[in-house]
N, C-alpha and C. Protein backbone atom coordinates (compact mmCIF):
# COMPACT_ATOMS: atom_id res chain seq x y z
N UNK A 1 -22.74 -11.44 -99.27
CA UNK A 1 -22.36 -12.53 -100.14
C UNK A 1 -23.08 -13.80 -99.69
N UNK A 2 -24.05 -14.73 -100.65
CA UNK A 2 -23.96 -15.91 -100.47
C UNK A 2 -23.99 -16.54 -101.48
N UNK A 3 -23.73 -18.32 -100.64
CA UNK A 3 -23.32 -19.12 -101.76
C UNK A 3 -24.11 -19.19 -102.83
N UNK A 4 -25.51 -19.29 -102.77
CA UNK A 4 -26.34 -19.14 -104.13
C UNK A 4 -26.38 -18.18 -104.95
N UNK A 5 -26.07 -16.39 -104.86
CA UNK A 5 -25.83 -15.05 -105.50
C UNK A 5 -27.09 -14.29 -103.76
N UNK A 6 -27.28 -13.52 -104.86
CA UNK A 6 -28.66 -12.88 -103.87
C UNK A 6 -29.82 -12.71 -104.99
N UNK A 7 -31.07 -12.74 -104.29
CA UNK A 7 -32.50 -12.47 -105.13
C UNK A 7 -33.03 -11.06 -104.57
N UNK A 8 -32.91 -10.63 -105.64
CA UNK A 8 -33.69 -8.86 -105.54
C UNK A 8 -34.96 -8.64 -105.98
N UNK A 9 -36.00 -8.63 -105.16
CA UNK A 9 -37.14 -8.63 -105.21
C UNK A 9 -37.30 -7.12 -106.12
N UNK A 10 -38.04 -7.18 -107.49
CA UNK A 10 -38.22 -6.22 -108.42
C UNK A 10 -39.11 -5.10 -108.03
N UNK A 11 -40.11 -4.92 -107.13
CA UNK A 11 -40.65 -4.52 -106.44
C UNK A 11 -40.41 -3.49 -105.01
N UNK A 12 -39.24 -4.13 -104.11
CA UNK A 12 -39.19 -3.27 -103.29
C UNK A 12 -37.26 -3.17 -103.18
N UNK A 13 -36.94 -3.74 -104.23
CA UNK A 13 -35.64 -3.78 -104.33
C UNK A 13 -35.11 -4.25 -103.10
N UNK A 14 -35.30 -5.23 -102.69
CA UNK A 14 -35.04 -6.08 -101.42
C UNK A 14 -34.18 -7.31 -101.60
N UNK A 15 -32.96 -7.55 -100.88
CA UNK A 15 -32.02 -8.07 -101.34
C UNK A 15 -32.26 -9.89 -100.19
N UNK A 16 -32.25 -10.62 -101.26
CA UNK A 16 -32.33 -11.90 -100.19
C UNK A 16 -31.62 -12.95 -100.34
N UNK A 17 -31.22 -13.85 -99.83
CA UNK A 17 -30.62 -15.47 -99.72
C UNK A 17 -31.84 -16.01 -100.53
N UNK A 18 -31.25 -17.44 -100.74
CA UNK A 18 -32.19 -18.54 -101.69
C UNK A 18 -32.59 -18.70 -100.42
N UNK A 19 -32.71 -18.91 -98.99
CA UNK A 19 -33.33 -19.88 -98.43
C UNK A 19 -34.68 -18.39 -97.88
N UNK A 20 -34.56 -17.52 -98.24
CA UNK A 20 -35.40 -16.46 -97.25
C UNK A 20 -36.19 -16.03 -98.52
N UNK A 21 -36.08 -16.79 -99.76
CA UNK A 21 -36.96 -15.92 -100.78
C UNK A 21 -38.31 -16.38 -101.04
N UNK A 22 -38.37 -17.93 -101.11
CA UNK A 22 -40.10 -18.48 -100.84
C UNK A 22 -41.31 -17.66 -99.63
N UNK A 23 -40.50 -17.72 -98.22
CA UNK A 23 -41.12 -16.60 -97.39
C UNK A 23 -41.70 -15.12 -98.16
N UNK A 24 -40.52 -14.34 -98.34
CA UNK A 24 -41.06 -13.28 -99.20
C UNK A 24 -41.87 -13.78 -99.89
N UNK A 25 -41.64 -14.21 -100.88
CA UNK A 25 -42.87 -14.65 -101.84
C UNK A 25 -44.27 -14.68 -101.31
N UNK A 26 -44.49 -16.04 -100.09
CA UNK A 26 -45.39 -16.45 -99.54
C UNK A 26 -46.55 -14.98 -98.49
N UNK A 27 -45.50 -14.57 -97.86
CA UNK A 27 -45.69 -13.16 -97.23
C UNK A 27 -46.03 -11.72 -98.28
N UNK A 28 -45.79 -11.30 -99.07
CA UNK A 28 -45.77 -9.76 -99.68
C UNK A 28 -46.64 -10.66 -101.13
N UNK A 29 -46.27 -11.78 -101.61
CA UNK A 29 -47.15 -12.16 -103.50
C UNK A 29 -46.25 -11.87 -104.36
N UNK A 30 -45.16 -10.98 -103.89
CA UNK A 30 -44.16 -10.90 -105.08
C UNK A 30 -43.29 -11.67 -105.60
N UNK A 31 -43.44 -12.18 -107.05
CA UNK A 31 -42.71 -13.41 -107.91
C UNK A 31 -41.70 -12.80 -108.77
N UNK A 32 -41.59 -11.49 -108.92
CA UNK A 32 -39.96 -11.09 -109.67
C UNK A 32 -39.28 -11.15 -108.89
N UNK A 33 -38.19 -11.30 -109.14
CA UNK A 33 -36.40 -11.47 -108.57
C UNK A 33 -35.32 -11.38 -109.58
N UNK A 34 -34.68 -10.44 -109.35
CA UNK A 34 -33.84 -10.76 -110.04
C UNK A 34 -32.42 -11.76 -109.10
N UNK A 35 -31.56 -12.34 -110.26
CA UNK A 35 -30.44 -13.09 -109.63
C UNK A 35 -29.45 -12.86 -109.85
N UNK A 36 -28.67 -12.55 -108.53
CA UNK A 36 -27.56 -11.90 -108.69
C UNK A 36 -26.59 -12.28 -108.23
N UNK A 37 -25.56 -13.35 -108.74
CA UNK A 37 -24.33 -14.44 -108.53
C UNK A 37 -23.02 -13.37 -108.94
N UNK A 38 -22.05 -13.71 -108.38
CA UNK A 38 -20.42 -13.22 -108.78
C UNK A 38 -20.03 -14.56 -109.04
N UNK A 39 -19.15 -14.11 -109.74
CA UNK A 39 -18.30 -15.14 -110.61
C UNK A 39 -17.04 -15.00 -110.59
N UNK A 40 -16.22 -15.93 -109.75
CA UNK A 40 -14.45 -14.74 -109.50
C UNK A 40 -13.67 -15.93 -110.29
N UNK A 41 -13.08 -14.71 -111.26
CA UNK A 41 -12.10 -15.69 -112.47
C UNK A 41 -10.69 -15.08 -111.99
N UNK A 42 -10.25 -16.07 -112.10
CA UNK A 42 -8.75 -15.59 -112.13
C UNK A 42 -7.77 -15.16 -112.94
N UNK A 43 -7.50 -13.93 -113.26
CA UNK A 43 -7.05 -13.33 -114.12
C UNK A 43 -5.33 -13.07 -114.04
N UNK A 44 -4.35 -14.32 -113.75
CA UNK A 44 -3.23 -14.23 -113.12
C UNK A 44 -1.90 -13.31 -114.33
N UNK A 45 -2.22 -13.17 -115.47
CA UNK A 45 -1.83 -12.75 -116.41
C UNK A 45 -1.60 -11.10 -116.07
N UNK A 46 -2.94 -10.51 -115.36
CA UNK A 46 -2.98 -9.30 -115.29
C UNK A 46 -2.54 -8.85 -114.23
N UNK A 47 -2.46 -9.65 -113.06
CA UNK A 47 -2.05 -9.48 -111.60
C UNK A 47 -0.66 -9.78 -111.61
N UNK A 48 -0.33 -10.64 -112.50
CA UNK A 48 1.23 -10.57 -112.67
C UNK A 48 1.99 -9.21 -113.28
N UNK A 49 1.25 -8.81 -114.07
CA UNK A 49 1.72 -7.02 -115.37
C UNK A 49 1.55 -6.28 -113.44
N UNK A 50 0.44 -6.45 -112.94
CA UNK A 50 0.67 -5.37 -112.23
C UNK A 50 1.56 -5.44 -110.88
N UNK A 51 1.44 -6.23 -110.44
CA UNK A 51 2.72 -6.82 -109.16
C UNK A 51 4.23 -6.39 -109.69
N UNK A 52 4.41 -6.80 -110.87
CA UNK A 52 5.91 -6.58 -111.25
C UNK A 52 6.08 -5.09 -112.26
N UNK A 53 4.78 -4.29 -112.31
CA UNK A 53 5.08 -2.97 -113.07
C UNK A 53 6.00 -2.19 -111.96
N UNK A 54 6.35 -1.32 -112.35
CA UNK A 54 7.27 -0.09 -111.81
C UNK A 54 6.41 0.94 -111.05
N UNK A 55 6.65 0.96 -109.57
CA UNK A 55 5.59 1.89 -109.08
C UNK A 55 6.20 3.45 -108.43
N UNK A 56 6.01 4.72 -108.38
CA UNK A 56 6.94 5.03 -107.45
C UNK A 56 6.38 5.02 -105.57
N UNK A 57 5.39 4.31 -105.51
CA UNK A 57 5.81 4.31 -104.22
C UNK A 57 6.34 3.09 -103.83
N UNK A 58 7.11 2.27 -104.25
CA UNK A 58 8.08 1.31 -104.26
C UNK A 58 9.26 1.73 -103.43
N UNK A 59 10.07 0.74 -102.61
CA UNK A 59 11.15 1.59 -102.47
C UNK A 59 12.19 1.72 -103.38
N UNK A 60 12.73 3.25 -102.92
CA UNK A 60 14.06 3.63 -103.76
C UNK A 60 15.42 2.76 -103.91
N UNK A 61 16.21 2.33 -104.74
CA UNK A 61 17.21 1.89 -105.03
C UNK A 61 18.29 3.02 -103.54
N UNK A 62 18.63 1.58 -102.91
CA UNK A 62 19.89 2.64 -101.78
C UNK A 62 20.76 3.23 -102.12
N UNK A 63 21.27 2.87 -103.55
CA UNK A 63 22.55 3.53 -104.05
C UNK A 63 21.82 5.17 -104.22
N UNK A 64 20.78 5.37 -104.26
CA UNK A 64 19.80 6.62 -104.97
C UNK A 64 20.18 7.73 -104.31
N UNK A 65 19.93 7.43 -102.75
CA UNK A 65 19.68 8.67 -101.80
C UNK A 65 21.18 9.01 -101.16
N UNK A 66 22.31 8.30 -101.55
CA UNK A 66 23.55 7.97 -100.90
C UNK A 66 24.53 9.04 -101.05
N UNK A 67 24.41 9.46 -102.44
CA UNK A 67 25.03 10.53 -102.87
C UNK A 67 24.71 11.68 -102.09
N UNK A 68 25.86 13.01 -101.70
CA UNK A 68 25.68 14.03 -101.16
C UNK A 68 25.18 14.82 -102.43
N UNK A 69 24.46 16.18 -102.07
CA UNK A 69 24.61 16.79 -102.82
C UNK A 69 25.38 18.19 -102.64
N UNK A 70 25.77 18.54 -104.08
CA UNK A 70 27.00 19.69 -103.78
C UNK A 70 26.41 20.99 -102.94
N UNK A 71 27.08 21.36 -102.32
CA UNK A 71 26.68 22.85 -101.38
C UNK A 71 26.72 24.05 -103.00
N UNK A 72 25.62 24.94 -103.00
CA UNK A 72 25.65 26.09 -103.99
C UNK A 72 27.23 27.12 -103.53
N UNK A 73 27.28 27.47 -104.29
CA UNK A 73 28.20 28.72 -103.77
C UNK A 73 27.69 30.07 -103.33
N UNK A 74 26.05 30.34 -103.48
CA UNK A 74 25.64 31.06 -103.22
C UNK A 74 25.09 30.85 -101.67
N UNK A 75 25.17 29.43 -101.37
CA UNK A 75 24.68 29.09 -99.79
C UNK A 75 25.54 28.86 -98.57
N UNK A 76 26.98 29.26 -99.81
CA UNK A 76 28.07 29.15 -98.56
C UNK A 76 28.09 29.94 -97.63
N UNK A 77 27.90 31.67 -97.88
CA UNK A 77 27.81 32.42 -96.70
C UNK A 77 26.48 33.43 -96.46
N UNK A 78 25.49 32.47 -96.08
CA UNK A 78 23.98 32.75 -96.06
C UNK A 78 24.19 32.53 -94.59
N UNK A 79 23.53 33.92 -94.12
CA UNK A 79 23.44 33.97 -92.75
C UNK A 79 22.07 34.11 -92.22
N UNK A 80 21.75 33.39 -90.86
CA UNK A 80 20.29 33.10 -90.36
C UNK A 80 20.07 34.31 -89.27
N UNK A 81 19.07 35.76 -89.57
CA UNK A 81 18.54 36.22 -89.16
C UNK A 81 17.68 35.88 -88.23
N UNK A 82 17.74 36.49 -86.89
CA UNK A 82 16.57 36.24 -85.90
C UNK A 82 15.63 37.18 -86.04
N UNK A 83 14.53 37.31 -86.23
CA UNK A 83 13.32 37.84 -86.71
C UNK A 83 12.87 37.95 -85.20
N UNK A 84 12.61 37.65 -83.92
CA UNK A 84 12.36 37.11 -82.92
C UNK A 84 10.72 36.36 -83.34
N UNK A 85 10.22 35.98 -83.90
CA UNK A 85 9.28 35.29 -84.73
C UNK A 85 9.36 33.58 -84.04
N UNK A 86 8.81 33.05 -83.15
CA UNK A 86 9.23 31.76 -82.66
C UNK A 86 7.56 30.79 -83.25
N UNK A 87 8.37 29.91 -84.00
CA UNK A 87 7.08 29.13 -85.18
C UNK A 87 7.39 27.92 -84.03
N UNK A 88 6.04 26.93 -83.55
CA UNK A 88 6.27 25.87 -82.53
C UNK A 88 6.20 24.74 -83.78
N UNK A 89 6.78 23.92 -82.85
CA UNK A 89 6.59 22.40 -84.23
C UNK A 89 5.52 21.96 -84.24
């Protein structure tokens, strides 16, 4: 980034500052450039829609996760087999 944009020499596609582009010039003969400035607008209209849209990786409402949930009746008498199978964490 600089304050003037940058100058892209058409030729070797070489990216320069205003103060380093007469040199080139003077050095290599090459007089195309293109100019290449940013322009930062502030678009607070749209940054506002998106700051306050609904995201889910937002956090969850606490009342959300608070609730138990009911045990199945089919998981009431599920019994845990030893396989001798030992999985490490």
């Amino acid at each position: 980034n600089s304050e003037g944009g940058l100058y892209v020499c058409m030729n070797t596609f070489l990216a320069f500052g205003r103060e380093h582009v007469e040199r080139h010039f003077r050095k290599t003969g090459q007089s195309v450039y293109m100019h290449l400035k940013r322009h930062v607008r502030e678009v607070t209209i749209a940054c506002d829609a998106v700051l306050s849209s609904k995201s889910p990786y937002r956090k969850q409402d606490p009342d959300t996760w608070e609730n138990e949930l009911p045990v199945s009746k089919y998981a009431n008498n599920l019994t845990q087999l030893d396989n001798g199978v030992r999985i490490p964490p």
